[in-house]
C-alpha atoms as a PDB file:
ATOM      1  CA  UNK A   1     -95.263 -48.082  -8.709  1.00  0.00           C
ATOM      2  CA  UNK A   2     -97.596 -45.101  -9.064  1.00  0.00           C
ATOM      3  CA  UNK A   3     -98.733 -44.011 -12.482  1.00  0.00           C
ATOM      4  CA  UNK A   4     -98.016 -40.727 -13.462  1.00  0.00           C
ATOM      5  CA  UNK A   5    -101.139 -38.987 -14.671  1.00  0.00           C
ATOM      6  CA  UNK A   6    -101.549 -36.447 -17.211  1.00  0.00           C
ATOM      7  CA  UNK A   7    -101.456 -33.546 -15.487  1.00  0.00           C
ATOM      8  CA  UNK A   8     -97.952 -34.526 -14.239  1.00  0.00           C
ATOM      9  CA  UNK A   9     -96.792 -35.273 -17.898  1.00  0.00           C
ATOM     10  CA  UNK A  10     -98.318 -31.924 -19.647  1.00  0.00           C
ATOM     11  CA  UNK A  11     -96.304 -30.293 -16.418  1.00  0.00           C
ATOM     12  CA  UNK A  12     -92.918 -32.109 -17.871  1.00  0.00           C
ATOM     13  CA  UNK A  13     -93.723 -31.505 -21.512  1.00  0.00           C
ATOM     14  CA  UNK A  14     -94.072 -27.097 -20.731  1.00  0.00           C
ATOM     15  CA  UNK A  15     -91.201 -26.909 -18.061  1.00  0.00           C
ATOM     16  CA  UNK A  16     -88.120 -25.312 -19.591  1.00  0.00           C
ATOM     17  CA  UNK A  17     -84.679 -26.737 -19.199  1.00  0.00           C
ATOM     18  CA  UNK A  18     -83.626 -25.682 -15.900  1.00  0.00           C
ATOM     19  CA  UNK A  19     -79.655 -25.190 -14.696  1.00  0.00           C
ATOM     20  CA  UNK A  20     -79.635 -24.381 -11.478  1.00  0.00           C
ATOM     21  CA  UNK A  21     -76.268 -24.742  -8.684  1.00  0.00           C
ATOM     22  CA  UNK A  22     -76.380 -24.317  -4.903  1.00  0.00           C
ATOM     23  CA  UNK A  23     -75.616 -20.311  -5.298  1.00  0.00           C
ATOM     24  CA  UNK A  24     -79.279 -19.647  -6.927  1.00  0.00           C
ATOM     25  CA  UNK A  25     -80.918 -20.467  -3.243  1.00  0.00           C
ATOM     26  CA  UNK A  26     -80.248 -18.876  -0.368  1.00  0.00           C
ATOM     27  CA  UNK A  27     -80.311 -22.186   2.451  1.00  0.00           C
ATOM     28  CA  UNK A  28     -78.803 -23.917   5.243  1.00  0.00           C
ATOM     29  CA  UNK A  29     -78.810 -27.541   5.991  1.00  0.00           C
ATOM     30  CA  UNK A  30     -79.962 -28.097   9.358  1.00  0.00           C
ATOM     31  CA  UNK A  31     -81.738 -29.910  12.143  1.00  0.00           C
ATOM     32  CA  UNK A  32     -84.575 -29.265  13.499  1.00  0.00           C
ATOM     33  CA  UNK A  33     -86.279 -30.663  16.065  1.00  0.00           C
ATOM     34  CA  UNK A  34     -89.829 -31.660  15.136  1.00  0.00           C
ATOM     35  CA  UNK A  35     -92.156 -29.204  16.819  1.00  0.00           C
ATOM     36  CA  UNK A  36     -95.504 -29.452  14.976  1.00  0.00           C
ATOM     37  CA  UNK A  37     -97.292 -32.851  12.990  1.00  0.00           C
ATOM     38  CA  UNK A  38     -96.637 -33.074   9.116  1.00  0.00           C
ATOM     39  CA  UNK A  39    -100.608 -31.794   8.988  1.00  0.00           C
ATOM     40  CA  UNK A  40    -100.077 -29.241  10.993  1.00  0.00           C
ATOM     41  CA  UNK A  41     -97.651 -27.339   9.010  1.00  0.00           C
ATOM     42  CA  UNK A  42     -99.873 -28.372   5.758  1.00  0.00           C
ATOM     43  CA  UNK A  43    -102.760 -26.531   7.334  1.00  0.00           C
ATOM     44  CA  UNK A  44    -100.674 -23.629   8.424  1.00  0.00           C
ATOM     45  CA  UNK A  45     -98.262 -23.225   5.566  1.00  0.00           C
ATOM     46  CA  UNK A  46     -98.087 -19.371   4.843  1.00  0.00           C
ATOM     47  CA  UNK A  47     -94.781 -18.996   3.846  1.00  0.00           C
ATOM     48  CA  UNK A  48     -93.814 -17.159   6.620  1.00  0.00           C
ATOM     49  CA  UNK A  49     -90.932 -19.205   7.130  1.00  0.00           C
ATOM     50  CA  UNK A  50     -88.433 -20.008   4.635  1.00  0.00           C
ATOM     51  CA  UNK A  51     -87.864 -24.092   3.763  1.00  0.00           C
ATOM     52  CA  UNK A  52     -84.701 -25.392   4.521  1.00  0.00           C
ATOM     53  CA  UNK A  53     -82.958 -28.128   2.363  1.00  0.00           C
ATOM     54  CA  UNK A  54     -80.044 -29.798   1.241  1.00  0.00           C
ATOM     55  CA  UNK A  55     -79.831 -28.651  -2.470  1.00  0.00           C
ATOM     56  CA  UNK A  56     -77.932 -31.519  -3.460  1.00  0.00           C
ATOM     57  CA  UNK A  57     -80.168 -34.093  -2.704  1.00  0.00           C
ATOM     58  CA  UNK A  58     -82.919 -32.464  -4.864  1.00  0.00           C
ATOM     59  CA  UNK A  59     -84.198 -34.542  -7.671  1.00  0.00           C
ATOM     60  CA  UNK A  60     -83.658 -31.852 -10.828  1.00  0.00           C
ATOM     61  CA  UNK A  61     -86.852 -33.383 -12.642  1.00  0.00           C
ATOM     62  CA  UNK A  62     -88.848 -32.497  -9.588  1.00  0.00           C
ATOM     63  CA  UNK A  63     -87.964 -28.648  -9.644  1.00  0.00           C
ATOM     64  CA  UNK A  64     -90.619 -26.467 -11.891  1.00  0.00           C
ATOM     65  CA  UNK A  65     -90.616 -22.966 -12.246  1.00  0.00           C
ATOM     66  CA  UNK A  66     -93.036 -20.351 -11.183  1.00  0.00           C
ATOM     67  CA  UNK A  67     -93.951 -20.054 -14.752  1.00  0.00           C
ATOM     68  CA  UNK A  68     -94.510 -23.397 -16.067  1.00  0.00           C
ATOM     69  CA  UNK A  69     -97.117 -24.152 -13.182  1.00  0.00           C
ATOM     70  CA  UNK A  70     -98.361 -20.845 -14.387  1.00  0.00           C
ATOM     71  CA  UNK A  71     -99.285 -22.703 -17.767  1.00  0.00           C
ATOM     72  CA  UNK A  72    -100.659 -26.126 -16.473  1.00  0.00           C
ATOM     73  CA  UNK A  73    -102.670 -23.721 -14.104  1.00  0.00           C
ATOM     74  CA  UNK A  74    -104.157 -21.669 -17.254  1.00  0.00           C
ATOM     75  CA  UNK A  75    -104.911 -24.660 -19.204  1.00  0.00           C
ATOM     76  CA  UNK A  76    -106.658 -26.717 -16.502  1.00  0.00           C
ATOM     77  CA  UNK A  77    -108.240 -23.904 -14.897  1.00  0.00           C
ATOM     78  CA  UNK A  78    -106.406 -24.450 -11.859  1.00  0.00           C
ATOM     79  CA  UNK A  79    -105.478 -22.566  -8.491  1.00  0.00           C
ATOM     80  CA  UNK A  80    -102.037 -22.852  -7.187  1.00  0.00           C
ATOM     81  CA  UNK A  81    -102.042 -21.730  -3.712  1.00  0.00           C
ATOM     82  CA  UNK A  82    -100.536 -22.338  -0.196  1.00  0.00           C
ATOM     83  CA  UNK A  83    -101.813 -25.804   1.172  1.00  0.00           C
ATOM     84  CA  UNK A  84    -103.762 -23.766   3.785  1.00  0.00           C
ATOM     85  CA  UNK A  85    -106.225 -23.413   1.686  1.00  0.00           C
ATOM     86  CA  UNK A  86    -106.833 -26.836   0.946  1.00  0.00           C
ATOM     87  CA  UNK A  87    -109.924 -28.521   2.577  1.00  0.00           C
ATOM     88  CA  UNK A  88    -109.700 -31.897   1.887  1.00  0.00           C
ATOM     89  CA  UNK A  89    -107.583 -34.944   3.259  1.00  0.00           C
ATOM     90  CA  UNK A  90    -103.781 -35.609   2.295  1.00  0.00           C
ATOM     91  CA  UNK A  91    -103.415 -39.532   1.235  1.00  0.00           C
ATOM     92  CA  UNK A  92    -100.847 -41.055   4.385  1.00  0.00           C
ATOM     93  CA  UNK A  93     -98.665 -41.792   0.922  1.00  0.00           C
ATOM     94  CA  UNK A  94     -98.556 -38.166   0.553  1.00  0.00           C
ATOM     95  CA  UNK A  95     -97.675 -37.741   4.366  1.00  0.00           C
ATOM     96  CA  UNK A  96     -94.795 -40.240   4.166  1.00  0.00           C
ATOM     97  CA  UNK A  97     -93.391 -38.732   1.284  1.00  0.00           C
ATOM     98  CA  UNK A  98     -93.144 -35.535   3.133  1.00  0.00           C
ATOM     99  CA  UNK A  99     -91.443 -37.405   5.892  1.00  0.00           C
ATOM    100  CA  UNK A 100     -88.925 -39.155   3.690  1.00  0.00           C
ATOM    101  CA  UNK A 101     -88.079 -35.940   1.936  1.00  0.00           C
ATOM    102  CA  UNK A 102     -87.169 -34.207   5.834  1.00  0.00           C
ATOM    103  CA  UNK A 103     -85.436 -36.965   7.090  1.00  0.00           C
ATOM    104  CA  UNK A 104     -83.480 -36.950   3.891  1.00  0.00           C
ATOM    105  CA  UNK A 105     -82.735 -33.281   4.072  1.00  0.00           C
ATOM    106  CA  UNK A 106     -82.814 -33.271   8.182  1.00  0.00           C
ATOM    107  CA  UNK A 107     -85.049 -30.689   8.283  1.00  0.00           C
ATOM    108  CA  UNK A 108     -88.602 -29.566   8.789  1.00  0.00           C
ATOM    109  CA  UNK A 109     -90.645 -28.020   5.899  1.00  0.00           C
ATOM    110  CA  UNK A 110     -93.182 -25.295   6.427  1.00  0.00           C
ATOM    111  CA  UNK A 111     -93.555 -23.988   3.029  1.00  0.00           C
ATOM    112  CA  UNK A 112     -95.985 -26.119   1.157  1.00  0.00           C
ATOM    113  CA  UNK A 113     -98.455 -25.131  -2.084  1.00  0.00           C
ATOM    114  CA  UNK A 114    -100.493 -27.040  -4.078  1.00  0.00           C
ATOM    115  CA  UNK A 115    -102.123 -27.246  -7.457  1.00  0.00           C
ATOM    116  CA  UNK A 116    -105.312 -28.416  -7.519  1.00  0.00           C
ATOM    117  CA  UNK A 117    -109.272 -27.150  -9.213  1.00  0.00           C
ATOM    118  CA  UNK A 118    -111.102 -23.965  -6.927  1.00  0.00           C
ATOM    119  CA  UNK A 119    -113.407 -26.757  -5.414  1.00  0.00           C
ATOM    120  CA  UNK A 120    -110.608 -28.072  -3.637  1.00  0.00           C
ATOM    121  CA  UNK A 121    -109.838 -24.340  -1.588  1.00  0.00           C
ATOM    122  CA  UNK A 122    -111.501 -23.158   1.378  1.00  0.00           C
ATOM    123  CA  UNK A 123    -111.206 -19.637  -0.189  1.00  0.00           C
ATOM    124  CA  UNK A 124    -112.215 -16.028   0.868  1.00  0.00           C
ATOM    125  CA  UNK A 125    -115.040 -14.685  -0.689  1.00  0.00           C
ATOM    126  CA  UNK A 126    -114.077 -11.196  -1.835  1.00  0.00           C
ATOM    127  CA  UNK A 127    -117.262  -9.983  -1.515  1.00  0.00           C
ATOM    128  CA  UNK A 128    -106.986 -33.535  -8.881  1.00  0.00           C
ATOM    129  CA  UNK A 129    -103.930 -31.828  -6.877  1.00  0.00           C
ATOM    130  CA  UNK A 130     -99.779 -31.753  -6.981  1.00  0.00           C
ATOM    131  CA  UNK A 131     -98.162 -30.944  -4.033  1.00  0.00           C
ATOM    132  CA  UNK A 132     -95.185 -28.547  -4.076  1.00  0.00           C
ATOM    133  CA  UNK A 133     -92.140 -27.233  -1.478  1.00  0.00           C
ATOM    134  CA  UNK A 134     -91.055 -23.711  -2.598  1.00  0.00           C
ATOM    135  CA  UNK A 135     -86.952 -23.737  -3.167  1.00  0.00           C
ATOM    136  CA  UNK A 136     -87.134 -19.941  -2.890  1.00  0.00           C
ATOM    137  CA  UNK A 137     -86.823 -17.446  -6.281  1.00  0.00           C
ATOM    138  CA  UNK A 138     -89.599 -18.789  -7.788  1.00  0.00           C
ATOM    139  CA  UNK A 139     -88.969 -22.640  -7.834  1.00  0.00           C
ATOM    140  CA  UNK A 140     -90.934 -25.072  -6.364  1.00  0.00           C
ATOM    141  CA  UNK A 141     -90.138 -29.534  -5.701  1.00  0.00           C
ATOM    142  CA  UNK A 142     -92.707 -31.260  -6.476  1.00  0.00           C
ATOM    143  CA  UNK A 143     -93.131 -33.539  -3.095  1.00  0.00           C
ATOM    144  CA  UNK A 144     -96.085 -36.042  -4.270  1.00  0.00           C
ATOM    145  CA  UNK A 145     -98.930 -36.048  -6.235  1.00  0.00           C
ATOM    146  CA  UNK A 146    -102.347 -38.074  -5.593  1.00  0.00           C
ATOM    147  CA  UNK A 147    -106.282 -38.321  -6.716  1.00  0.00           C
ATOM    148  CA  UNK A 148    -108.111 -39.140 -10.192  1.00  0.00           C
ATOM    149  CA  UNK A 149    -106.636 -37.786 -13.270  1.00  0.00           C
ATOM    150  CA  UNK A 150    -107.824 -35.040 -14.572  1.00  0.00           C
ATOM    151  CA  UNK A 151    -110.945 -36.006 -17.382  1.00  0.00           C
ATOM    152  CA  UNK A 152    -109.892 -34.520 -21.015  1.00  0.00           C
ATOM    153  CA  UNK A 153    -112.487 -32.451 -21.371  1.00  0.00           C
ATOM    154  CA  UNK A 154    -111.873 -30.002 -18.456  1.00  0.00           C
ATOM    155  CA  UNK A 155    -109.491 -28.555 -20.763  1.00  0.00           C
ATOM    156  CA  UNK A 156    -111.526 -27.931 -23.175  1.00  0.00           C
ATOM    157  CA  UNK A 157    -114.089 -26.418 -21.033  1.00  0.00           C
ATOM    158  CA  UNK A 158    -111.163 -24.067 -19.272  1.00  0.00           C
ATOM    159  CA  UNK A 159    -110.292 -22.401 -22.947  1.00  0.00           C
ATOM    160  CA  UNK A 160    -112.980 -19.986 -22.773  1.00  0.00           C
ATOM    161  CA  UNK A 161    -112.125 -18.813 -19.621  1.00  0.00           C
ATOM    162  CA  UNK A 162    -107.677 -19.064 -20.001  1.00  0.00           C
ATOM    163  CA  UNK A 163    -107.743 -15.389 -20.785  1.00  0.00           C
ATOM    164  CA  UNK A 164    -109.384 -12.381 -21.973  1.00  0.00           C
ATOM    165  CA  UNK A 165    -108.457 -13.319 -25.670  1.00  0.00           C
ATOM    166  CA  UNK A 166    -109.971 -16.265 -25.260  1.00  0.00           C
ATOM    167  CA  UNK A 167    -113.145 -14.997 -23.737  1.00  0.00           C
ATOM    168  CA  UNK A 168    -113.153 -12.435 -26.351  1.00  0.00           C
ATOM    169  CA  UNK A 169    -113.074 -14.965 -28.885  1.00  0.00           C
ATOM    170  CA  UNK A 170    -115.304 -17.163 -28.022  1.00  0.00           C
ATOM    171  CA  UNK A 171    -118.299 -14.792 -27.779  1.00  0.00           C
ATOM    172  CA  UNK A 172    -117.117 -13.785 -31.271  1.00  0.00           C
ATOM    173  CA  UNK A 173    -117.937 -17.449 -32.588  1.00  0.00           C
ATOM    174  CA  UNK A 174    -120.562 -17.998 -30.537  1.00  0.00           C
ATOM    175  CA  UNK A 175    -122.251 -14.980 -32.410  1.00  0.00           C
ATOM    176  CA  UNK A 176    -121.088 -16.005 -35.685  1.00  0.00           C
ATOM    177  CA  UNK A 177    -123.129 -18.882 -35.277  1.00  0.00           C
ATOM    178  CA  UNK A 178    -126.328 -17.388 -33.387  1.00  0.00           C
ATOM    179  CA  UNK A 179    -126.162 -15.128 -36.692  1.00  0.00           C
ATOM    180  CA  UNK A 180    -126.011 -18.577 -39.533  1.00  0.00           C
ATOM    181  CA  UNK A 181    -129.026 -20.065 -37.219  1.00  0.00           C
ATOM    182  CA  UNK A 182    -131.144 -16.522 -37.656  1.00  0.00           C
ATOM    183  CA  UNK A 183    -130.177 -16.014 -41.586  1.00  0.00           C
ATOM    184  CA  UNK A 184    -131.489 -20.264 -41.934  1.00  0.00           C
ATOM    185  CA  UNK A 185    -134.850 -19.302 -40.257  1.00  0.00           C
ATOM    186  CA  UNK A 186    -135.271 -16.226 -43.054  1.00  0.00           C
ATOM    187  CA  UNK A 187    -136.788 -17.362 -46.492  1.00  0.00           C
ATOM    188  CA  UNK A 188    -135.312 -15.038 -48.153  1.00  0.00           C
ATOM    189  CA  UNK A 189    -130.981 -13.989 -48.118  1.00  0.00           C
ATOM    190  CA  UNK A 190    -130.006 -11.526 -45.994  1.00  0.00           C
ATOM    191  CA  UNK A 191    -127.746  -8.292 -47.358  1.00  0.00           C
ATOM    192  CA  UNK A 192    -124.849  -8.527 -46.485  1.00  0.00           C
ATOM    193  CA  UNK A 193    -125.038  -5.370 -44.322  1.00  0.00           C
ATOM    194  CA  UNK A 194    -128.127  -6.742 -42.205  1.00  0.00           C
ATOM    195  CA  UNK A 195    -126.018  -9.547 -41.857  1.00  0.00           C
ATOM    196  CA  UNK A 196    -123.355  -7.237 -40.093  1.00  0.00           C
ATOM    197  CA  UNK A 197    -126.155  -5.226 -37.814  1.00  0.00           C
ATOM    198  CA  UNK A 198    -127.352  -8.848 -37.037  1.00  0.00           C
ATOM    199  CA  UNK A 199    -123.948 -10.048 -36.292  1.00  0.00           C
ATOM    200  CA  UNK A 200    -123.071  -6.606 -33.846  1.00  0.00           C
ATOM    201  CA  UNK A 201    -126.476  -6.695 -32.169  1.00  0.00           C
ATOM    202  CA  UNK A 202    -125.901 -10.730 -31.311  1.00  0.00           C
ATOM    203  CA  UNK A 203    -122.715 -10.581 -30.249  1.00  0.00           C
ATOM    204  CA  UNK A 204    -123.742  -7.227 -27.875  1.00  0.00           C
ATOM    205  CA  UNK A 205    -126.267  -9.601 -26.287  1.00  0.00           C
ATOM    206  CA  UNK A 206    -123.210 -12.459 -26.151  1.00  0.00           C
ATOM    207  CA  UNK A 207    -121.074 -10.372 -24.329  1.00  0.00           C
ATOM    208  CA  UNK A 208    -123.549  -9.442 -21.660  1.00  0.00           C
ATOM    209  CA  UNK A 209    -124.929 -12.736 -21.032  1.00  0.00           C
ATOM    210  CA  UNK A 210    -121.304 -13.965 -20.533  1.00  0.00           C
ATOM    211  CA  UNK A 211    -120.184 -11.279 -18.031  1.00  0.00           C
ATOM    212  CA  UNK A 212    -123.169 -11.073 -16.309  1.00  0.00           C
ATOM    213  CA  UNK A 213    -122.945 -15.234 -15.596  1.00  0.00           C
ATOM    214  CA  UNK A 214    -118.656 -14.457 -14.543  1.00  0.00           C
ATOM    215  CA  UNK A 215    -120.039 -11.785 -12.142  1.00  0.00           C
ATOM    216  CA  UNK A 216    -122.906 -13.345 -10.423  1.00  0.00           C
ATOM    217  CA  UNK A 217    -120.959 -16.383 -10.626  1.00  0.00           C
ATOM    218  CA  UNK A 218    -118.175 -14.721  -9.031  1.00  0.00           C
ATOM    219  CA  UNK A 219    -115.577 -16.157 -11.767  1.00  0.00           C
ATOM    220  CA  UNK A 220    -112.706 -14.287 -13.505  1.00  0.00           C
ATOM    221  CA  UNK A 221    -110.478 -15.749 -16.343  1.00  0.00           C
ATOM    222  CA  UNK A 222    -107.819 -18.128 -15.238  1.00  0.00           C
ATOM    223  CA  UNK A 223    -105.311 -15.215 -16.213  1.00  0.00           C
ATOM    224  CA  UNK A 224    -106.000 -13.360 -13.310  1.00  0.00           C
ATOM    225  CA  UNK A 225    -107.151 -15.883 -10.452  1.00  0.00           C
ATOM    226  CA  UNK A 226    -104.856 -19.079 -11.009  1.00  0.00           C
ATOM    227  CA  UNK A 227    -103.350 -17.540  -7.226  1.00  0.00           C
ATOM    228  CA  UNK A 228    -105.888 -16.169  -6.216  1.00  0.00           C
ATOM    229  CA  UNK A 229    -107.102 -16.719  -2.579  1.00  0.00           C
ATOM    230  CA  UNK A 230    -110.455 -15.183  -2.920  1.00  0.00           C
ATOM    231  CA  UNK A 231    -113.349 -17.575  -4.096  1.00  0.00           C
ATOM    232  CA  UNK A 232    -114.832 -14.904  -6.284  1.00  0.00           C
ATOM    233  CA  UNK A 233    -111.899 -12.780  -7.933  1.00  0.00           C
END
């Protein structure tokens, strides 16, 4: 029986009761004959074409909204993107789970994305994953999930870098504390005024040491590149 990792529970514990009926998709339940390998359509997946299923052999505790993989992706510093982006090899587990889901359905899906860190993603340059079928409307099945659990700390290292507020706010205490360490190497106290022209002056340099590393690093905040294609943006 496979363990469910943490990543999978902190994606149940954010998802928001979901009621959902047949009329919320717009599908057909049909046969297709199998044209193209499971990995071919996983490297290909665009979502040109539209999945077809059998809504009511979904599992409802494998359907997540667009916006509560938004939030795993923002905490984990995570991309969530279509699977051909994805450069490295799918488990066979993975594979047959795909396969069980079509012949369940009697269909053939095309429409794959996955979560999973930037490393993962051959990306564009503009200058541990969970694999997804969209539903349509902004809902996506969770097919299979596979790897090493993600380590604790990469969420504490992604909470700089969630969103501007948090970027912002870090350099802030950063500063703060630059500005303790100076006043500790002064014999005498500081007025409380130099402390503030210390403080402004420190937290000026901050701020341009951190966006000069996200630029020639080619980073943004999670905010604005969790589905993003491009490997700098």
């Amino acid at each position: 029986m496979k363990t469910t990792f943490s990543l999978k529970i902190e994606l149940d514990s954010i998802q928001e009761s979901i009621t959902l009926n047949s009329n919320d998709f717009k599908f057909q339940t049909i046969r297709i004959e199998k044209s193209t390998s499971i990995k071919e359509r996983l490297n290909k997946s665009n979502g040109s074409i539209q999945n077809t299923f059998d809504f009511n052999q979904l599992e409802s505790d494998r359907i997540y909204s667009l916006s509560a993989i938004k939030k795993i992706c923002l905490a984990n510093r995570l991309r969530f993107l279509d699977t051909r982006f994805y450069k490295n090899e799918y488990p066979e587990a993975v594979i047959q789970s795909i396969k069980e889901f079509e012949e369940l359905h009697q269909t053939e899906l095309h429409h794959f994305k996955i979560v999973a860190p930037k490393s993962n993603f051959k990306l564009h340059n503009y200058d541990d994953p969970l694999l997804f079928m969209s539903l349509g409307n902004d809902y996506y099945y969770l097919l299979d999930y596979w790897g090493n659990d993600l380590h604790w700390t990469r969420k504490i290292k992604a909470l700089p870098l969630k969103n501007l507020f948090n970027l912002t706010l870090f350099t802030v205490v950063i500063s703060i504390l630059l500005t303790y360490f100076i006043q500790l190497f002064k014999t005498e106290s500081l007025a409380t005024s130099y402390q503030i022209i210390v403080f402004l002056f420190t937290w000026k340099s901050v701020i341009a040491i951190v966006f000069y590393s996200i630029i020639k690093t080619g980073n943004n905040v999670s905010e604005y590149n969790w589905n993003s294609e491009f490997y700098n943006k």
